[in-house]
PDB file of N, CA and C in Angstrom:
ATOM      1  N   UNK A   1     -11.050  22.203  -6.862  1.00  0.00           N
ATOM      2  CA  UNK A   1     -11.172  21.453  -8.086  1.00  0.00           C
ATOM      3  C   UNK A   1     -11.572  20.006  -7.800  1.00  0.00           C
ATOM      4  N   UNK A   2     -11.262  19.420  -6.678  1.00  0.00           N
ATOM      5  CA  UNK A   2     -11.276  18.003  -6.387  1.00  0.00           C
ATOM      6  C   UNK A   2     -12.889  17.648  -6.070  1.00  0.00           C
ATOM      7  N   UNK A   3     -13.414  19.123  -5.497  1.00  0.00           N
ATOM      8  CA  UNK A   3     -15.029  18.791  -4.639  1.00  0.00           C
ATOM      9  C   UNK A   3     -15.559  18.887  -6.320  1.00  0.00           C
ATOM     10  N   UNK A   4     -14.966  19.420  -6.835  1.00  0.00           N
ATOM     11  CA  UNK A   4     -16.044  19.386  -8.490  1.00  0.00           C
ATOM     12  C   UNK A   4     -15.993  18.338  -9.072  1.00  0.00           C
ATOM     13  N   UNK A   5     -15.406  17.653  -9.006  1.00  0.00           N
ATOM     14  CA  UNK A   5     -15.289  16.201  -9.724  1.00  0.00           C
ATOM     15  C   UNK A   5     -15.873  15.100  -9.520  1.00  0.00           C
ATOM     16  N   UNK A   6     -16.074  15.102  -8.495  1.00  0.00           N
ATOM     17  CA  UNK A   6     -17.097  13.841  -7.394  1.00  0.00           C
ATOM     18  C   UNK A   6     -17.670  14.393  -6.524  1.00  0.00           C
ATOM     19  N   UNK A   7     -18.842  12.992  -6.857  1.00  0.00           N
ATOM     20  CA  UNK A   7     -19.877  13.450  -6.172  1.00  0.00           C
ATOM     21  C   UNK A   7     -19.919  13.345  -4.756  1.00  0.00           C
ATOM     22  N   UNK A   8     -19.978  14.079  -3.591  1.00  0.00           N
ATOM     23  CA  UNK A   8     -19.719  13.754  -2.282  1.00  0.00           C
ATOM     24  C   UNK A   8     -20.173  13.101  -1.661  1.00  0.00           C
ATOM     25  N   UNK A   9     -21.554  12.385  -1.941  1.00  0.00           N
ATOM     26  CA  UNK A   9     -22.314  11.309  -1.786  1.00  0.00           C
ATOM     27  C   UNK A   9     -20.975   9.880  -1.822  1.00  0.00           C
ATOM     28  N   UNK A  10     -19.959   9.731  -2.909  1.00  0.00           N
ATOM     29  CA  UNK A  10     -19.072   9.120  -2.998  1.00  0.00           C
ATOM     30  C   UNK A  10     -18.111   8.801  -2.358  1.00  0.00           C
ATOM     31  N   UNK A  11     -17.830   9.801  -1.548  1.00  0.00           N
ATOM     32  CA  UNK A  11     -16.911  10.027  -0.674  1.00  0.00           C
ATOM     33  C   UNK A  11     -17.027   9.602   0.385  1.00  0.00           C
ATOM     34  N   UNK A  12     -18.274   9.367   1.131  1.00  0.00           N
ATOM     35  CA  UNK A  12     -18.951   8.718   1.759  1.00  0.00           C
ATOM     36  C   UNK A  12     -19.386   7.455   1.693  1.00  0.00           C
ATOM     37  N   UNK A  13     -19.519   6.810   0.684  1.00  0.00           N
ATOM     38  CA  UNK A  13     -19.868   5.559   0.251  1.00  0.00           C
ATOM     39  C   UNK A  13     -18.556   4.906   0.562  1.00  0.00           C
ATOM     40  N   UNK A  14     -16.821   5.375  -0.032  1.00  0.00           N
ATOM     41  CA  UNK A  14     -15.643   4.953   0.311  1.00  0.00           C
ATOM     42  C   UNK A  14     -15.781   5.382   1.408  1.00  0.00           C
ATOM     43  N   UNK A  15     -15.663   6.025   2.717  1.00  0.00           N
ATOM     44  CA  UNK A  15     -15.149   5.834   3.693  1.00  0.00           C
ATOM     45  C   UNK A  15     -16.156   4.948   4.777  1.00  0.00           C
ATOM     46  N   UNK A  16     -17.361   4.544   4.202  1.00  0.00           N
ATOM     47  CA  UNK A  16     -17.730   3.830   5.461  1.00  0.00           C
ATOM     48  C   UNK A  16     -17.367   2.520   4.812  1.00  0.00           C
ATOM     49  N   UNK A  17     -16.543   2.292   3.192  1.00  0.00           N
ATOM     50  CA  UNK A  17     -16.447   0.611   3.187  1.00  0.00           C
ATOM     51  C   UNK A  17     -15.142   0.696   3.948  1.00  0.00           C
ATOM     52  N   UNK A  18     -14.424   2.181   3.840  1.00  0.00           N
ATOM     53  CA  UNK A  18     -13.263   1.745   4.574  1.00  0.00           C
ATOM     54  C   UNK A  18     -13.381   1.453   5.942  1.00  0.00           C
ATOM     55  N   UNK A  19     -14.267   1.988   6.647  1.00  0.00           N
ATOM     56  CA  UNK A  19     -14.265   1.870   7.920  1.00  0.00           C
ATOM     57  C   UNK A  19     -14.845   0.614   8.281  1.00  0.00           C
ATOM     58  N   UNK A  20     -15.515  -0.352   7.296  1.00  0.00           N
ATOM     59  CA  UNK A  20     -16.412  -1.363   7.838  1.00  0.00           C
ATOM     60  C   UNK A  20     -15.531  -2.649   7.087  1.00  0.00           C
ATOM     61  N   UNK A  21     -14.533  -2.377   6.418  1.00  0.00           N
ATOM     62  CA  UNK A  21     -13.545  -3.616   6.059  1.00  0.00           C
ATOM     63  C   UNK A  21     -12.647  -3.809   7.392  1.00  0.00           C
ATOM     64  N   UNK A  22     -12.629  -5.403   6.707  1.00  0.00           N
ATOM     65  CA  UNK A  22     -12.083  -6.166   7.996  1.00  0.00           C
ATOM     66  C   UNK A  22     -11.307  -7.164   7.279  1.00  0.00           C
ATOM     67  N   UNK A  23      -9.943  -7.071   6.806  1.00  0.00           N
ATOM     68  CA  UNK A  23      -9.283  -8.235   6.645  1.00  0.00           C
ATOM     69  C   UNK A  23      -9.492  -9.531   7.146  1.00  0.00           C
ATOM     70  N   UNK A  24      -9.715  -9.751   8.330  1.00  0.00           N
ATOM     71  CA  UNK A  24      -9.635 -10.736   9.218  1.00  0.00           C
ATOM     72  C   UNK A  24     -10.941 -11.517   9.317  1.00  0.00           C
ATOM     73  N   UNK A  25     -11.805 -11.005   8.530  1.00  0.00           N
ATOM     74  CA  UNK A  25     -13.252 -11.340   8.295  1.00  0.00           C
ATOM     75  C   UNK A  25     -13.257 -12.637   8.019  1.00  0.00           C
ATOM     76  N   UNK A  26     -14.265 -13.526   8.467  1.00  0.00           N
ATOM     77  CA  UNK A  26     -14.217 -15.006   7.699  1.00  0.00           C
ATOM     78  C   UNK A  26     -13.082 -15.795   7.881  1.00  0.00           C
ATOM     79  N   UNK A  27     -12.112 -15.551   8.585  1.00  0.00           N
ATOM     80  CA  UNK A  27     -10.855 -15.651   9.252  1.00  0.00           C
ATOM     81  C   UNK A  27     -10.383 -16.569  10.382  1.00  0.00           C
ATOM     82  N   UNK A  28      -9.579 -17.156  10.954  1.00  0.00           N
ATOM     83  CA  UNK A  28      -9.595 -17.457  12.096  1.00  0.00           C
ATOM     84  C   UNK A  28      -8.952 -16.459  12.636  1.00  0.00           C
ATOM     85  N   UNK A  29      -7.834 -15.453  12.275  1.00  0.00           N
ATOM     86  CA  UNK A  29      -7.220 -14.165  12.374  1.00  0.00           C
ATOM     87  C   UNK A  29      -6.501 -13.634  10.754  1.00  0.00           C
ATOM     88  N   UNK A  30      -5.846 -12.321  11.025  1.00  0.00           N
ATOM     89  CA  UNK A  30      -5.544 -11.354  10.316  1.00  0.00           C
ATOM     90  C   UNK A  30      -4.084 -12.198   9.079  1.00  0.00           C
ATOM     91  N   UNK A  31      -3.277 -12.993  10.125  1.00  0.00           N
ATOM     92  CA  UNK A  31      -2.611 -13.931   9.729  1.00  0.00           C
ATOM     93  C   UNK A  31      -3.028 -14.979   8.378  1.00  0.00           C
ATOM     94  N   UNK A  32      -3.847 -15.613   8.798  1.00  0.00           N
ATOM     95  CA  UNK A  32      -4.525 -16.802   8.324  1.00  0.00           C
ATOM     96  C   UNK A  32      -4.802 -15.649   6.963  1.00  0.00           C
ATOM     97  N   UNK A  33      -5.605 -14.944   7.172  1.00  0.00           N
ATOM     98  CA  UNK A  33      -6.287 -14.225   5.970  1.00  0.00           C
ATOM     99  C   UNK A  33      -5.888 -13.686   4.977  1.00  0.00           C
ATOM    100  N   UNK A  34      -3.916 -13.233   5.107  1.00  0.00           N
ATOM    101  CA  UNK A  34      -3.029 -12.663   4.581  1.00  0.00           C
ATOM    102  C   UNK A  34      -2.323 -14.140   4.086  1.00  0.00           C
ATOM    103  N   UNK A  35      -2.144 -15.269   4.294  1.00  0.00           N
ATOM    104  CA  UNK A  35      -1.536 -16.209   4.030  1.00  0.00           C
ATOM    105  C   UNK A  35      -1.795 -16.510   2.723  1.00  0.00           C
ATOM    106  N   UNK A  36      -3.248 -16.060   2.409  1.00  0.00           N
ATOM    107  CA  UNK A  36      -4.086 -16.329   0.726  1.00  0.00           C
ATOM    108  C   UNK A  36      -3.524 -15.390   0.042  1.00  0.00           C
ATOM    109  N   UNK A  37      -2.750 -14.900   0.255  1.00  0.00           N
ATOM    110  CA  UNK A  37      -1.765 -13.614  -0.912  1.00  0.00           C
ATOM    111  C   UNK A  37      -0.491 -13.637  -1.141  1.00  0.00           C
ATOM    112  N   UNK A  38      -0.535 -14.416  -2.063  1.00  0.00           N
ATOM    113  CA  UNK A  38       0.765 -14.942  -2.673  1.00  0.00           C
ATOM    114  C   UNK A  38       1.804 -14.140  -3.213  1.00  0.00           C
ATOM    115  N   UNK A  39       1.215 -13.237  -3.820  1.00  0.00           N
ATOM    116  CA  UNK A  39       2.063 -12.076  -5.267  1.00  0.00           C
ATOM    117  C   UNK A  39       2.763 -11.311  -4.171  1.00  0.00           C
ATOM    118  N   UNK A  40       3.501 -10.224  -5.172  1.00  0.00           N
ATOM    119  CA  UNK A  40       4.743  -9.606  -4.080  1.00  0.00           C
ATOM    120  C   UNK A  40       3.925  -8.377  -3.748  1.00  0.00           C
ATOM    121  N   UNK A  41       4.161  -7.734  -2.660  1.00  0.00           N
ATOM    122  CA  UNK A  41       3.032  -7.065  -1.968  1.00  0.00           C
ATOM    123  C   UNK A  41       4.109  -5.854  -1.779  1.00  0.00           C
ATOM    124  N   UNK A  42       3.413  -4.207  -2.516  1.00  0.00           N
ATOM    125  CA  UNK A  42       4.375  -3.140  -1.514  1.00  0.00           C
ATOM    126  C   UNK A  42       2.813  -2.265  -0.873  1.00  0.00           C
ATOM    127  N   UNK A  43       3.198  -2.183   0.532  1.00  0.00           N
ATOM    128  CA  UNK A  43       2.753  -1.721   1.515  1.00  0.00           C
ATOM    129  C   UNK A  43       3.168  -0.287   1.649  1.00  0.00           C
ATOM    130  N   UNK A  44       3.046   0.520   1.179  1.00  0.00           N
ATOM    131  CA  UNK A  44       3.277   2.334   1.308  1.00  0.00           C
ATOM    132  C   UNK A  44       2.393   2.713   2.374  1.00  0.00           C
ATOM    133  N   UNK A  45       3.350   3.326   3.594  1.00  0.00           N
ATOM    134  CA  UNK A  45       2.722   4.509   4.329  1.00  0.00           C
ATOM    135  C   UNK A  45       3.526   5.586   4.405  1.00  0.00           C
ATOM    136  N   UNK A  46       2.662   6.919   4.997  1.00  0.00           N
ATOM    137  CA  UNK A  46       2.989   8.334   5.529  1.00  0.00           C
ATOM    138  C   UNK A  46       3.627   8.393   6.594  1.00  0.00           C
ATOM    139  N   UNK A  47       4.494   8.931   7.103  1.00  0.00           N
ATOM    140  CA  UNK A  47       4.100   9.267   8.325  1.00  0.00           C
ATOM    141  C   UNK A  47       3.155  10.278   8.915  1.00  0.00           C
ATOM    142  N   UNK A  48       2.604  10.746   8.054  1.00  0.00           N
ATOM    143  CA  UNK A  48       1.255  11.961   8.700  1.00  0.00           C
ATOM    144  C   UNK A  48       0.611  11.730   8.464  1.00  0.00           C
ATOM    145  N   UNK A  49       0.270   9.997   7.680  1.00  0.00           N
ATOM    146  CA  UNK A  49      -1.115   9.962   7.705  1.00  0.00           C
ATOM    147  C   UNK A  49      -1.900   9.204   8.794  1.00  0.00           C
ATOM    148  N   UNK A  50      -3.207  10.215   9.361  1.00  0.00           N
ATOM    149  CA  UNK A  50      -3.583   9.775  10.659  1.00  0.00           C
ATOM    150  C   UNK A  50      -5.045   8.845  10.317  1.00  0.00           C
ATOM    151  N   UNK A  51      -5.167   8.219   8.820  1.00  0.00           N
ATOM    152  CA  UNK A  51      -6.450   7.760   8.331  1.00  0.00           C
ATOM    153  C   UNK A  51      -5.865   6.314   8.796  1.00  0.00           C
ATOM    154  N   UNK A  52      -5.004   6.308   7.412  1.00  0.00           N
ATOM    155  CA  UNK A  52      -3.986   5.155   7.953  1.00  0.00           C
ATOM    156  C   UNK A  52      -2.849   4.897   8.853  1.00  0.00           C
ATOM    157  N   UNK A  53      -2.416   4.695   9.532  1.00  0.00           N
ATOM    158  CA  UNK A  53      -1.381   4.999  10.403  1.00  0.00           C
ATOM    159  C   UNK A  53      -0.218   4.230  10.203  1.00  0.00           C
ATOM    160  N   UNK A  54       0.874   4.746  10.342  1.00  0.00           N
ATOM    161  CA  UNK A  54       2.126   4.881   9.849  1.00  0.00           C
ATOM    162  C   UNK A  54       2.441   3.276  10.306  1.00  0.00           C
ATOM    163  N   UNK A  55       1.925   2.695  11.332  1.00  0.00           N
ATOM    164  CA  UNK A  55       2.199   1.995  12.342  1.00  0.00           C
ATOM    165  C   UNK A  55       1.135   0.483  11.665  1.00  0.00           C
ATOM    166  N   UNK A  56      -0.017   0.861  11.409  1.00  0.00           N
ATOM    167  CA  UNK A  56      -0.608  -0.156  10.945  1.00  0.00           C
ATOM    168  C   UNK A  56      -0.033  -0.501   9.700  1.00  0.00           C
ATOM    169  N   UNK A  57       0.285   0.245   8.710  1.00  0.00           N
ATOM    170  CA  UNK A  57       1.050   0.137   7.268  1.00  0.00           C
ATOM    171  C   UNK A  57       1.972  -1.016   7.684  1.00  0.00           C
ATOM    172  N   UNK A  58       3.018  -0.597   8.546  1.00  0.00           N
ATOM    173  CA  UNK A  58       4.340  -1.450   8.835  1.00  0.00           C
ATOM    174  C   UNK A  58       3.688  -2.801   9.401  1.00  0.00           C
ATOM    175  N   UNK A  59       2.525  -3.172  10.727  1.00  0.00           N
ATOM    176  CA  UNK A  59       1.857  -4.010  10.800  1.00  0.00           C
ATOM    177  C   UNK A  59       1.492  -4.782   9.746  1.00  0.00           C
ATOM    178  N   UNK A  60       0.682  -4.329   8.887  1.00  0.00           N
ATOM    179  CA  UNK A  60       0.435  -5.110   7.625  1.00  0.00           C
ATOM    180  C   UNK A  60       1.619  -6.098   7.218  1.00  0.00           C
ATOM    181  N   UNK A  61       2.436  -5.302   6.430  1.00  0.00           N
ATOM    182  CA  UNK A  61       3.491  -5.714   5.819  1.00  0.00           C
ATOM    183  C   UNK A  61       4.170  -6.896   6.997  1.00  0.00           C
ATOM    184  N   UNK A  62       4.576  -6.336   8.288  1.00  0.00           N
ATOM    185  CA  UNK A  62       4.961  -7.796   9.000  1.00  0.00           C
ATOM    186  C   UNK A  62       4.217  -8.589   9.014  1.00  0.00           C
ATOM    187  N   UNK A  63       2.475  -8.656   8.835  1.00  0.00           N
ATOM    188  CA  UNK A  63       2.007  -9.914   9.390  1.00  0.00           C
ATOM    189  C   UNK A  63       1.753 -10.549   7.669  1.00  0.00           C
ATOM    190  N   UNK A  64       1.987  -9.734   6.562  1.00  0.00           N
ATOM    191  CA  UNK A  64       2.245 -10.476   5.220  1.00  0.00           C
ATOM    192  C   UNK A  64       3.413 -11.293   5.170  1.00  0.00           C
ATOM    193  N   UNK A  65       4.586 -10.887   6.064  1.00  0.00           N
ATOM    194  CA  UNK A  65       5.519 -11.623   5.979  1.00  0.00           C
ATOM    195  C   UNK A  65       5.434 -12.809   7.029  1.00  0.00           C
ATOM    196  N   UNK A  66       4.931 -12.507   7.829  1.00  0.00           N
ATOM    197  CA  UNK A  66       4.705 -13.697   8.997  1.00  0.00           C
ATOM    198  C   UNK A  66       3.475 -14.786   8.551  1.00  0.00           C
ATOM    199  N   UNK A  67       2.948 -14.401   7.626  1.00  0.00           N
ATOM    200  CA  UNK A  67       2.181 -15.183   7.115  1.00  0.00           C
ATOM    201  C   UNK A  67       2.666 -16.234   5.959  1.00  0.00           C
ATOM    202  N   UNK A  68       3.937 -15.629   5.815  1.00  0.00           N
ATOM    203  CA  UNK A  68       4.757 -16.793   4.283  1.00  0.00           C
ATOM    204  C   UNK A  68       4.803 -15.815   3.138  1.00  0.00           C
ATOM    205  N   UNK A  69       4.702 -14.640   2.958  1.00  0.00           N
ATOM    206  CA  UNK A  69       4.854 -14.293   1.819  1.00  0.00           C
ATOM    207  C   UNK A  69       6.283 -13.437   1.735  1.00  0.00           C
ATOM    208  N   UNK A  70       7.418 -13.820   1.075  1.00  0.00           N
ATOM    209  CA  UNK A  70       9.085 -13.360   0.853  1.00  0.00           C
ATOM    210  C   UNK A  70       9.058 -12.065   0.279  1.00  0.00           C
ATOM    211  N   UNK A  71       7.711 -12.116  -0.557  1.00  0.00           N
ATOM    212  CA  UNK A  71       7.921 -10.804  -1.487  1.00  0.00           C
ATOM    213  C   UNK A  71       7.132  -9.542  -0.746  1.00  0.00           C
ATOM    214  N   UNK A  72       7.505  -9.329   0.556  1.00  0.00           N
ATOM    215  CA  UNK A  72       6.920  -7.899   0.765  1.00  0.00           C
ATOM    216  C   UNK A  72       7.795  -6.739   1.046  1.00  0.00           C
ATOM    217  N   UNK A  73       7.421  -5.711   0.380  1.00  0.00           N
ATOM    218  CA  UNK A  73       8.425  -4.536   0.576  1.00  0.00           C
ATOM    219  C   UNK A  73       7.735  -3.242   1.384  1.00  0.00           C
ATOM    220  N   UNK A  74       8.051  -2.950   2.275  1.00  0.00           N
ATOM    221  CA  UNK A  74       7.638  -1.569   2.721  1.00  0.00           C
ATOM    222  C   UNK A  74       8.299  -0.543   2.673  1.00  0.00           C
ATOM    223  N   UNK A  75       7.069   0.295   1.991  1.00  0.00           N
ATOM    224  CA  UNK A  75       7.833   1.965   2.171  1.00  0.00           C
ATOM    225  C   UNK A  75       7.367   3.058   3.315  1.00  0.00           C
ATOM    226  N   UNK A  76       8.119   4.040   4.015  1.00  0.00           N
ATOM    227  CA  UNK A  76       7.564   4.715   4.869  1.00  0.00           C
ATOM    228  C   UNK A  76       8.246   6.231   4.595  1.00  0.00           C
ATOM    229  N   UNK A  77       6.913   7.206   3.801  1.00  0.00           N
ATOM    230  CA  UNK A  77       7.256   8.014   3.196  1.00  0.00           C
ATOM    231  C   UNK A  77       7.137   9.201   4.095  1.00  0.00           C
ATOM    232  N   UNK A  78       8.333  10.087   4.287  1.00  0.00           N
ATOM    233  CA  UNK A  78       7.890  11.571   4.962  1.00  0.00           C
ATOM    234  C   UNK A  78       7.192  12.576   4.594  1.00  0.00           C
ATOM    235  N   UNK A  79       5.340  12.973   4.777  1.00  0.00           N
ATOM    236  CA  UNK A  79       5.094  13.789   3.720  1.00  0.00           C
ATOM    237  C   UNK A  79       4.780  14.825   5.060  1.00  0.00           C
ATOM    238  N   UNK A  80       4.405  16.146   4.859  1.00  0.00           N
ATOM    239  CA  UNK A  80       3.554  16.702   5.089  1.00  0.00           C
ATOM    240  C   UNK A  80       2.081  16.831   4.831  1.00  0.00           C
ATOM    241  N   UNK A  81       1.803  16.233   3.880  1.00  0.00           N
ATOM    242  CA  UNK A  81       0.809  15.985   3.424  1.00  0.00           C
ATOM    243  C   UNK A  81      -0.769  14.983   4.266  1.00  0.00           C
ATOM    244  N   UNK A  82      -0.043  14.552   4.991  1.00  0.00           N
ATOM    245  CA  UNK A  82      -0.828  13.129   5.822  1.00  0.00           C
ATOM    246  C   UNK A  82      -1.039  12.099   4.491  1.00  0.00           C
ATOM    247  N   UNK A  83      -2.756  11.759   4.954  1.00  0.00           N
ATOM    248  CA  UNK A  83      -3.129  11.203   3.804  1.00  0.00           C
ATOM    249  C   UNK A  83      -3.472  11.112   2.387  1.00  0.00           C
ATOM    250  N   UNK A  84      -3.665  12.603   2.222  1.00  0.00           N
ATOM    251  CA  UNK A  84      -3.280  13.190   0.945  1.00  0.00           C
ATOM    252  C   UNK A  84      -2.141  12.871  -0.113  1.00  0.00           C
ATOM    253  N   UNK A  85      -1.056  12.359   0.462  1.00  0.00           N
ATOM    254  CA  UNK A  85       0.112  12.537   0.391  1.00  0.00           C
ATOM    255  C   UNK A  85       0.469  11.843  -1.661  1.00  0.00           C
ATOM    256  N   UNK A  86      -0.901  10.659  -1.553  1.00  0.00           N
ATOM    257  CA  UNK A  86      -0.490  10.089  -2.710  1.00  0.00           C
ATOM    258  C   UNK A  86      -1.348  11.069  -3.675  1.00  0.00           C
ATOM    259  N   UNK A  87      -2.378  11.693  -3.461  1.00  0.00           N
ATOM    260  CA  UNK A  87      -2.507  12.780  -4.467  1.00  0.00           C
ATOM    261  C   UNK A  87      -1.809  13.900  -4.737  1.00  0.00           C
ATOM    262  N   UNK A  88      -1.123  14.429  -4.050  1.00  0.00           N
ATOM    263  CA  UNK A  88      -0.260  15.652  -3.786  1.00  0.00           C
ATOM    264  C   UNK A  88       1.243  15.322  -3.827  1.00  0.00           C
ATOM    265  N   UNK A  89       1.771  14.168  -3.727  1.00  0.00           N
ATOM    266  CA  UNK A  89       3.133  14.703  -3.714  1.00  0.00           C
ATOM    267  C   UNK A  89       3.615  13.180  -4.750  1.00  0.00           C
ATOM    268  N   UNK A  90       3.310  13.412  -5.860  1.00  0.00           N
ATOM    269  CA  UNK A  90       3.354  12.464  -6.288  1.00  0.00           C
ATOM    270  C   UNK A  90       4.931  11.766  -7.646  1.00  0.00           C
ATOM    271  N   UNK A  91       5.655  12.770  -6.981  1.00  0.00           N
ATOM    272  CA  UNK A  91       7.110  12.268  -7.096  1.00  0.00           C
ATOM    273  C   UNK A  91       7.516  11.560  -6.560  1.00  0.00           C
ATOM    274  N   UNK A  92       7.390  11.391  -5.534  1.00  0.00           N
ATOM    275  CA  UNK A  92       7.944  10.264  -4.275  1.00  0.00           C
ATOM    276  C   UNK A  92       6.731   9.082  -4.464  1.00  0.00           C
ATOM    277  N   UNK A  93       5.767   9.123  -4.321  1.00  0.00           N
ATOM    278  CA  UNK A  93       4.598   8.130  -4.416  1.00  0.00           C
ATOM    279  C   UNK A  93       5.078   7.638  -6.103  1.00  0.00           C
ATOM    280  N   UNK A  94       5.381   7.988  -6.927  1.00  0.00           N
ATOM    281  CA  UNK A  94       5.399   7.320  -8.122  1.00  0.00           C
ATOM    282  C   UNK A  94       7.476   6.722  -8.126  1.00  0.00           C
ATOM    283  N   UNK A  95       8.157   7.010  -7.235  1.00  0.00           N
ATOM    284  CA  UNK A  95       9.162   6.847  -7.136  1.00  0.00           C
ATOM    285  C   UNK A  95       9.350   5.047  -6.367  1.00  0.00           C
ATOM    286  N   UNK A  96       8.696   5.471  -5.350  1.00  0.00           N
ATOM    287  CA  UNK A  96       8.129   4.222  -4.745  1.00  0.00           C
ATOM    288  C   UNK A  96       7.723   3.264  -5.549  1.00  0.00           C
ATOM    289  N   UNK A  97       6.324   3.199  -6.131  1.00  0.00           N
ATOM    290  CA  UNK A  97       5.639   2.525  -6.875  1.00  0.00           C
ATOM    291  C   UNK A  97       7.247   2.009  -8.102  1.00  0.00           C
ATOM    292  N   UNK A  98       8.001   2.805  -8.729  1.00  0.00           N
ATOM    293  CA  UNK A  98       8.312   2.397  -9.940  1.00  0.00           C
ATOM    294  C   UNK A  98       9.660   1.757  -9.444  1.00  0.00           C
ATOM    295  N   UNK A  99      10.133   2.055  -8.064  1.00  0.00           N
ATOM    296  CA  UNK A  99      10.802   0.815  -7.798  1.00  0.00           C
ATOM    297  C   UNK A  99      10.548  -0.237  -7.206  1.00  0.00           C
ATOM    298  N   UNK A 100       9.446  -0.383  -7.467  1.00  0.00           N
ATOM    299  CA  UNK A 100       9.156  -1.947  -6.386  1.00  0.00           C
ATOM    300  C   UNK A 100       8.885  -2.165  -7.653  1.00  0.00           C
ATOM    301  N   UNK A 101       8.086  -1.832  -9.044  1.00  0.00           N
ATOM    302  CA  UNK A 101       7.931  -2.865 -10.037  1.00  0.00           C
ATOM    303  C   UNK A 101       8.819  -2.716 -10.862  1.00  0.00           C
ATOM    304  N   UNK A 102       9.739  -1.954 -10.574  1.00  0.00           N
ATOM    305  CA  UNK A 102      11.185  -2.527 -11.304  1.00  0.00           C
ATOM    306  C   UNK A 102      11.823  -3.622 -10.557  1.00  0.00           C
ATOM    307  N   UNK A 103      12.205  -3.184  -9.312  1.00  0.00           N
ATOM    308  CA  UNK A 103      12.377  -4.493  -8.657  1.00  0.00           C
ATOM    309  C   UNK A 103      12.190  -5.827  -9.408  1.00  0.00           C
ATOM    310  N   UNK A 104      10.685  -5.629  -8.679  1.00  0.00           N
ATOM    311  CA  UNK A 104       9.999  -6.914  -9.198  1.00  0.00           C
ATOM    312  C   UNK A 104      10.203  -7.638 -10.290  1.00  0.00           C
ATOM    313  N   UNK A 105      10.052  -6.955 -11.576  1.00  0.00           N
ATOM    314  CA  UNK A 105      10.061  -7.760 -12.896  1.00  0.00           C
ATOM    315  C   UNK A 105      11.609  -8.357 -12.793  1.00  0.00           C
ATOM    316  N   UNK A 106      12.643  -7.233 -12.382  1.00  0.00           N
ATOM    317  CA  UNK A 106      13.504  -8.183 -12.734  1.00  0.00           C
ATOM    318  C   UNK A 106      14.160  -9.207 -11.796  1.00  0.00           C
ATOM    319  N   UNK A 107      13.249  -9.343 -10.924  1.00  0.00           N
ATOM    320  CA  UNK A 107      13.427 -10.448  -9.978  1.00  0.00           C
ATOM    321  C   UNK A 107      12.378 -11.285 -10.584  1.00  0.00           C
ATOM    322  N   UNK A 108      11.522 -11.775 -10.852  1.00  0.00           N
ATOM    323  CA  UNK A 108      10.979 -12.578 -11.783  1.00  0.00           C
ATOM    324  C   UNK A 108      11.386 -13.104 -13.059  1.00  0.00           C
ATOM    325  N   UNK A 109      12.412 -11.789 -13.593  1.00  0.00           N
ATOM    326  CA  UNK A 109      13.053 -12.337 -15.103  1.00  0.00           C
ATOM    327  C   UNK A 109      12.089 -11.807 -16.048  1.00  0.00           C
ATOM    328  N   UNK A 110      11.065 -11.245 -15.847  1.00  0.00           N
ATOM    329  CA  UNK A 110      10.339 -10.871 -16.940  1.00  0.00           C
ATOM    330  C   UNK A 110      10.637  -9.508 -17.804  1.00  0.00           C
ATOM    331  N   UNK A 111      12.265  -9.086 -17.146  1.00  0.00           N
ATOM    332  CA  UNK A 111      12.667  -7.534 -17.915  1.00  0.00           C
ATOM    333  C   UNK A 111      14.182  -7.458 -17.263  1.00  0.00           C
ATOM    334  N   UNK A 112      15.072  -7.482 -17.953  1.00  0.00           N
ATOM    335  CA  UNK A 112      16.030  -6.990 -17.839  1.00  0.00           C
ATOM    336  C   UNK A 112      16.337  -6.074 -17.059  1.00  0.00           C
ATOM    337  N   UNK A 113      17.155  -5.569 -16.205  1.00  0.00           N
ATOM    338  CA  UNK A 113      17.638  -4.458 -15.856  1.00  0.00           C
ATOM    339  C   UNK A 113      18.462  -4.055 -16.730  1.00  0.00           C
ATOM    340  N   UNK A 114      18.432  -2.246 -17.036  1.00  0.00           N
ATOM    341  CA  UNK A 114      19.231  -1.737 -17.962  1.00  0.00           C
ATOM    342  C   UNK A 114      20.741  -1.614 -17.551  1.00  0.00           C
ATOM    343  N   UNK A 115      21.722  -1.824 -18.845  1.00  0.00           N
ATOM    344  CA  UNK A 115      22.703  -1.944 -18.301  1.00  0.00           C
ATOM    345  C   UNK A 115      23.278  -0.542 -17.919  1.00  0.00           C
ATOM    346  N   UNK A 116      22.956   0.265 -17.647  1.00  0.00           N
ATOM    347  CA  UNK A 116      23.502   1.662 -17.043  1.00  0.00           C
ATOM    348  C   UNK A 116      22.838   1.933 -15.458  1.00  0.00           C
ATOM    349  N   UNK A 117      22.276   0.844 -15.342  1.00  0.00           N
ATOM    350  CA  UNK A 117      21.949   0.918 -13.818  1.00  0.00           C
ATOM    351  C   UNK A 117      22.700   0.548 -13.092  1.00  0.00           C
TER     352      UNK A 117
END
């Protein structure tokens, strides 16, 4: 169902920007470049995913924090899935996601936490 939907020409177009992005671009390093990202940052990895690696995910997120930013949260999810994982298992991927922006808002003040939490 997924090859019917897009065009595979597409698929291709995303993976060589993925492969040809470079955070660190224009940079003096990876540091410096992450320092320009202020907002609260969640960093989700797999552990099976071998596109992204479990290891660079957690990298990220430390050098967001080593760069000055307080608000980073990492998640490190067990799927079977690898990289798939956020199309396919998407209880846990939306579990993730809806507590970091619960978190968030009400660490900003912009929403209450309910009082039965």
């Amino acid at each position: 169902m997924f090859c019917t939907m897009y065009d595979p020409n597409s698929l291709l177009y995303i993976s060589k920007a993925m492969d040809l992005f470079d955070i660190g671009e224009d940079h003096e390093d990876i540091t410096s470049a992450c320092a320009k990202i202020t907002c609260p940052i969640m960093v989700l990895g797999v552990t099976t995913d071998i596109l992204f690696p479990i290891w660079q995910q957690k990298q990220l997120a430390d050098v967001c924090r080593a760069a000055g930013n307080g608000k980073v949260t990492f998640y490190s999810l067990d799927s079977v899935y690898g990289h798939d994982t956020f199309l396919l298992n998407l209880n846990d991927i939306g579990s993730a996601v809806k507590g970091f922006l619960d978190t968030e808002q009400a660490h900003s003040g912009r929403v209450r936490p309910r009082k039965d939490q």
